[in-house]
Protein backbone atom coordinates (compact mmCIF):
# COMPACT_ATOMS: atom_id res chain seq x y z
CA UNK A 1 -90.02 68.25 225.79
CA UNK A 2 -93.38 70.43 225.14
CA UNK A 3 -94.46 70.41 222.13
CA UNK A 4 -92.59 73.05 220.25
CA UNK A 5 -96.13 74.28 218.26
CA UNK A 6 -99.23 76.34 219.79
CA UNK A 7 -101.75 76.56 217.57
CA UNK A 8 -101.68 80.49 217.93
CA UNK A 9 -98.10 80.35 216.25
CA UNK A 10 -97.64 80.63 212.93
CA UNK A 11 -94.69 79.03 211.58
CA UNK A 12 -92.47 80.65 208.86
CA UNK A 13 -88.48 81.36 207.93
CA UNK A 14 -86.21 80.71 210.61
CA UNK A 15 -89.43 79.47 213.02
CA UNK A 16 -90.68 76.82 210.48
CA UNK A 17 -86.85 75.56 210.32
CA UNK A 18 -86.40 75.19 214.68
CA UNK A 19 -90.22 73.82 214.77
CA UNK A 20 -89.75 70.93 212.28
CA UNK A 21 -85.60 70.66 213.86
CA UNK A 22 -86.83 70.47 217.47
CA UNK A 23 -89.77 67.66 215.92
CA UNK A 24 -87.21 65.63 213.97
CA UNK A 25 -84.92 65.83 217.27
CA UNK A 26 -87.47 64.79 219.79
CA UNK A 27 -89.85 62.29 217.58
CA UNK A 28 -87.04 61.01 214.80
CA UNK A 29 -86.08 57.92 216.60
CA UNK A 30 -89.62 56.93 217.94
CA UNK A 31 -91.00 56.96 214.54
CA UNK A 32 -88.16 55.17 212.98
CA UNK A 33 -89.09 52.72 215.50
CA UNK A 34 -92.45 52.63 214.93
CA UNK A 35 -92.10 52.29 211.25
CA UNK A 36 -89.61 49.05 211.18
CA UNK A 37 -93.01 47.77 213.32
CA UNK A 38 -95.45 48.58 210.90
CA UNK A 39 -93.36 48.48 207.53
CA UNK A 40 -91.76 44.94 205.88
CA UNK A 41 -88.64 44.08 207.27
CA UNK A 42 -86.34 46.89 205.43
CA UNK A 43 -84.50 49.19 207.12
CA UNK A 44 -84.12 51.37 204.18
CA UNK A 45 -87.98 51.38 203.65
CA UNK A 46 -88.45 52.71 207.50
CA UNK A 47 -85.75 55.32 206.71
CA UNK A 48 -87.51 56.48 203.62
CA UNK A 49 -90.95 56.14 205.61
CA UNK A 50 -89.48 58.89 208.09
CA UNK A 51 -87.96 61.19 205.78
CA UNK A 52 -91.22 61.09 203.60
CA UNK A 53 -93.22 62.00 207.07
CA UNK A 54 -90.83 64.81 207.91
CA UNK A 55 -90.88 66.03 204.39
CA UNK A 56 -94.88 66.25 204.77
CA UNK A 57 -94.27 68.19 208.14
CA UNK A 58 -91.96 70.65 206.25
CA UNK A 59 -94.83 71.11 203.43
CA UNK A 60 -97.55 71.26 206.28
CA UNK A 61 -96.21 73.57 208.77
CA UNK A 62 -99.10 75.61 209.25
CA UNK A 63 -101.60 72.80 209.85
CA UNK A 64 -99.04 71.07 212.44
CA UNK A 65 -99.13 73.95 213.98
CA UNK A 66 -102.43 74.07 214.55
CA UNK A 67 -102.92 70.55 215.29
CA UNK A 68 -102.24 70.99 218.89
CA UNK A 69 -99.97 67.31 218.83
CA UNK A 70 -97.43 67.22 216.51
CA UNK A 71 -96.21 64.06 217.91
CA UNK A 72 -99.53 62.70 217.14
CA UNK A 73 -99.63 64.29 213.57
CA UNK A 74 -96.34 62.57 212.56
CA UNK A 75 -97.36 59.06 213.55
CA UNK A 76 -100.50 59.31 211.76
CA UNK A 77 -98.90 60.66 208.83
CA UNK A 78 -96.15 57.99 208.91
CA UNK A 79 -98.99 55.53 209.57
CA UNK A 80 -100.85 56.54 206.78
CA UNK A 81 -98.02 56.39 204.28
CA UNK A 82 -97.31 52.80 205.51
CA UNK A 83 -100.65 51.71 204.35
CA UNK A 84 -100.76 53.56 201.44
CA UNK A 85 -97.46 51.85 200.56
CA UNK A 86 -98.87 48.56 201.19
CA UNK A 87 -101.77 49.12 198.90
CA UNK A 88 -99.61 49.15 195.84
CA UNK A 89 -97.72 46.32 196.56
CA UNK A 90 -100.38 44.90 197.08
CA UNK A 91 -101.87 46.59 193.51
CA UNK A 92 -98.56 44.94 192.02
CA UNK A 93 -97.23 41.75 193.45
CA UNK A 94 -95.37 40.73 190.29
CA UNK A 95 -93.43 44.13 191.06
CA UNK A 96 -91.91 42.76 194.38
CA UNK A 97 -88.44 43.85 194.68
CA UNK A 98 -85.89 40.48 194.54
CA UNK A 99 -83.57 39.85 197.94
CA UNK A 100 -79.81 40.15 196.98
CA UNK A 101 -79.05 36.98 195.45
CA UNK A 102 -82.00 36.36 193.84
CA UNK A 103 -81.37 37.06 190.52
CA UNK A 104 -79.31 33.72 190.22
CA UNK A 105 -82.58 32.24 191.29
CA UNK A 106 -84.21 34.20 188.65
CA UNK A 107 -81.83 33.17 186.10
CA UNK A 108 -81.96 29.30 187.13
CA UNK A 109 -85.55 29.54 186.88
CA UNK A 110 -85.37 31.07 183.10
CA UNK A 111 -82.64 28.70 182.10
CA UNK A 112 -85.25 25.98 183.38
CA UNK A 113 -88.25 27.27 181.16
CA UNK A 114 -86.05 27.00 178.22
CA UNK A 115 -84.44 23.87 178.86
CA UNK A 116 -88.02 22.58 179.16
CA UNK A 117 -89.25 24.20 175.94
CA UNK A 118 -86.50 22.65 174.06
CA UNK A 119 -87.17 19.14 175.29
CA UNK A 120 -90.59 19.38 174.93
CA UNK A 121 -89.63 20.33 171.19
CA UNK A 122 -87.51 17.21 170.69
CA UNK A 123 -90.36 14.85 171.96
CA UNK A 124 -92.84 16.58 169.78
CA UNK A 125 -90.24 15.93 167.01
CA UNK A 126 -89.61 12.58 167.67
CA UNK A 127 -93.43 11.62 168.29
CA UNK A 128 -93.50 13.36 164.80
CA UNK A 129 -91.49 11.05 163.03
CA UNK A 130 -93.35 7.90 164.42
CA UNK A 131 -96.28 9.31 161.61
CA UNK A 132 -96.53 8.30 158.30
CA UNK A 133 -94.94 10.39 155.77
CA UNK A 134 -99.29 11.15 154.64
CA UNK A 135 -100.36 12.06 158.32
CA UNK A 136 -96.85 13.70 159.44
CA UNK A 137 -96.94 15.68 156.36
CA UNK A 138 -100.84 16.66 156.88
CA UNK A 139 -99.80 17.97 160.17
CA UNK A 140 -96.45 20.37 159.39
CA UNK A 141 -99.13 22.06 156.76
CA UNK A 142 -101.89 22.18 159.04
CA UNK A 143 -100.14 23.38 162.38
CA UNK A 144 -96.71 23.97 161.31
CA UNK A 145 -97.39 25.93 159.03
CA UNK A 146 -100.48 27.19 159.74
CA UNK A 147 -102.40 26.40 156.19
CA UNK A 148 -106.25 25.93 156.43
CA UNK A 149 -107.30 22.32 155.55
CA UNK A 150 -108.57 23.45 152.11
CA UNK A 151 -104.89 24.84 151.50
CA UNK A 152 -103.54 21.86 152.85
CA UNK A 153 -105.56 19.86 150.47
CA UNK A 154 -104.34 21.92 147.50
CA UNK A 155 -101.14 21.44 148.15
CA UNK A 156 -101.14 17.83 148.74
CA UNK A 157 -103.33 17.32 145.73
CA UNK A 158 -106.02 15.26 147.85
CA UNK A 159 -109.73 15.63 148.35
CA UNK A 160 -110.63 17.81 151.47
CA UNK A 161 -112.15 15.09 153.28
CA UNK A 162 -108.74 12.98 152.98
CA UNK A 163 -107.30 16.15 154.83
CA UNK A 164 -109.81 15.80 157.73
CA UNK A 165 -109.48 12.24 158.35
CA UNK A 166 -105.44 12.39 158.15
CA UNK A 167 -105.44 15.18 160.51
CA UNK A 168 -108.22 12.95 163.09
CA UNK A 169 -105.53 10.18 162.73
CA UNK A 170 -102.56 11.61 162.84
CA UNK A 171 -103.58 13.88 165.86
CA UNK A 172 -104.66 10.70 168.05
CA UNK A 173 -101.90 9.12 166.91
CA UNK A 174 -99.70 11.60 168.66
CA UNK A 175 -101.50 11.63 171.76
CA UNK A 176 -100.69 8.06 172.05
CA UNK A 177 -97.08 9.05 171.26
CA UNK A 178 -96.99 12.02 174.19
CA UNK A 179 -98.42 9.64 177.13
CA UNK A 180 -96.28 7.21 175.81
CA UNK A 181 -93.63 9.74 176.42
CA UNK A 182 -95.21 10.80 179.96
CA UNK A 183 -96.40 14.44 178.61
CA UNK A 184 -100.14 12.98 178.24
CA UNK A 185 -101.15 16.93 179.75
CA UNK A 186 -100.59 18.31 175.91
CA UNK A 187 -103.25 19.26 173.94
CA UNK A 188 -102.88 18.31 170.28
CA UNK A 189 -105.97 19.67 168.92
């Protein structure tokens, strides 16, 4: 088929709606084609890629028709949005869109940060209680409870310095206790 625009028409009314009718009849399935090729593997995303093209033909009548190849138009148009689609996935990878089935996945993987955290927590504990009342106590105050070491010595009724060297122990001392317990990777300053 010819191409239904001359760039001496004009489209408008009932002439805009048989231009862009005869385009979407003689192109539609060509550029659905060609956007599966150059889109992700989404049938729905080609489909929207083609209605968003013919949509921009509808808005852009006038310049189609003087473009001389509409054909050519609507593949660069389609082309275009492609790649401008790709740039903001790109932008936004953390915003990729999950496959059915994968919010189980998503779920296991939660489920598995918080089983984690809570183990962790129990070998803190229990490397905790391996302390001396003094250095175990020094600690809760200190990073527990987030005191300074001058509150901490307040409270405890000791000299600051006694503080500081409590803390130095009682810190190394649970570093031992974590790559004793294979989680040597923790930082207990």
């Amino acid at each position: 088929m010819a191409d239904p625009l001359t760039a001496s028409e004009t489209p408008s009314g009932e002439r805009a709606v048989a231009i862009v009718r005869a385009l979407f009849d003689e192109c539609a399935a060509d550029l659905h084609r060609y956007a599966r090729r150059i889109g992700p593997d989404d049938a729905g995303r080609a489909e929207d890629l083609v209605q968003e093209t013919f949509l921009r033909a509808w808005r852009h009548r006038e310049e189609l028709a003087a473009h001389g190849n509409a054909r050519a138009w609507l593949f660069r148009v389609a082309r275009n949005l492609s790649v401008d689609w790709h740039r903001r996935q790109a932008a936004r990878p953390s915003e990729q869109r999950l496959a059915p089935g994968d919010d189980a996945l998503l779920a296991d993987s939660a489920v598995a940060d918080a089983l984690h955290a809570v183990l962790l927590r129990v070998e803190l504990v229990q490397a905790l209680r391996t302390l001396s009342d003094a250095h175990r106590e020094t600690l809760v105050h200190l990073h527990c409870l987030d005191r300074t070491q001058l509150e901490t010595a307040g409270l405890l009724g000791v000299p600051l310095g006694t503080v500081k060297s409590r803390r130095h122990v009682a810190v190394r001392e649970m570093r031992g206790q974590l790559v004793q317990r294979g989680l040597g990777g923790i930082d207990g300053s």
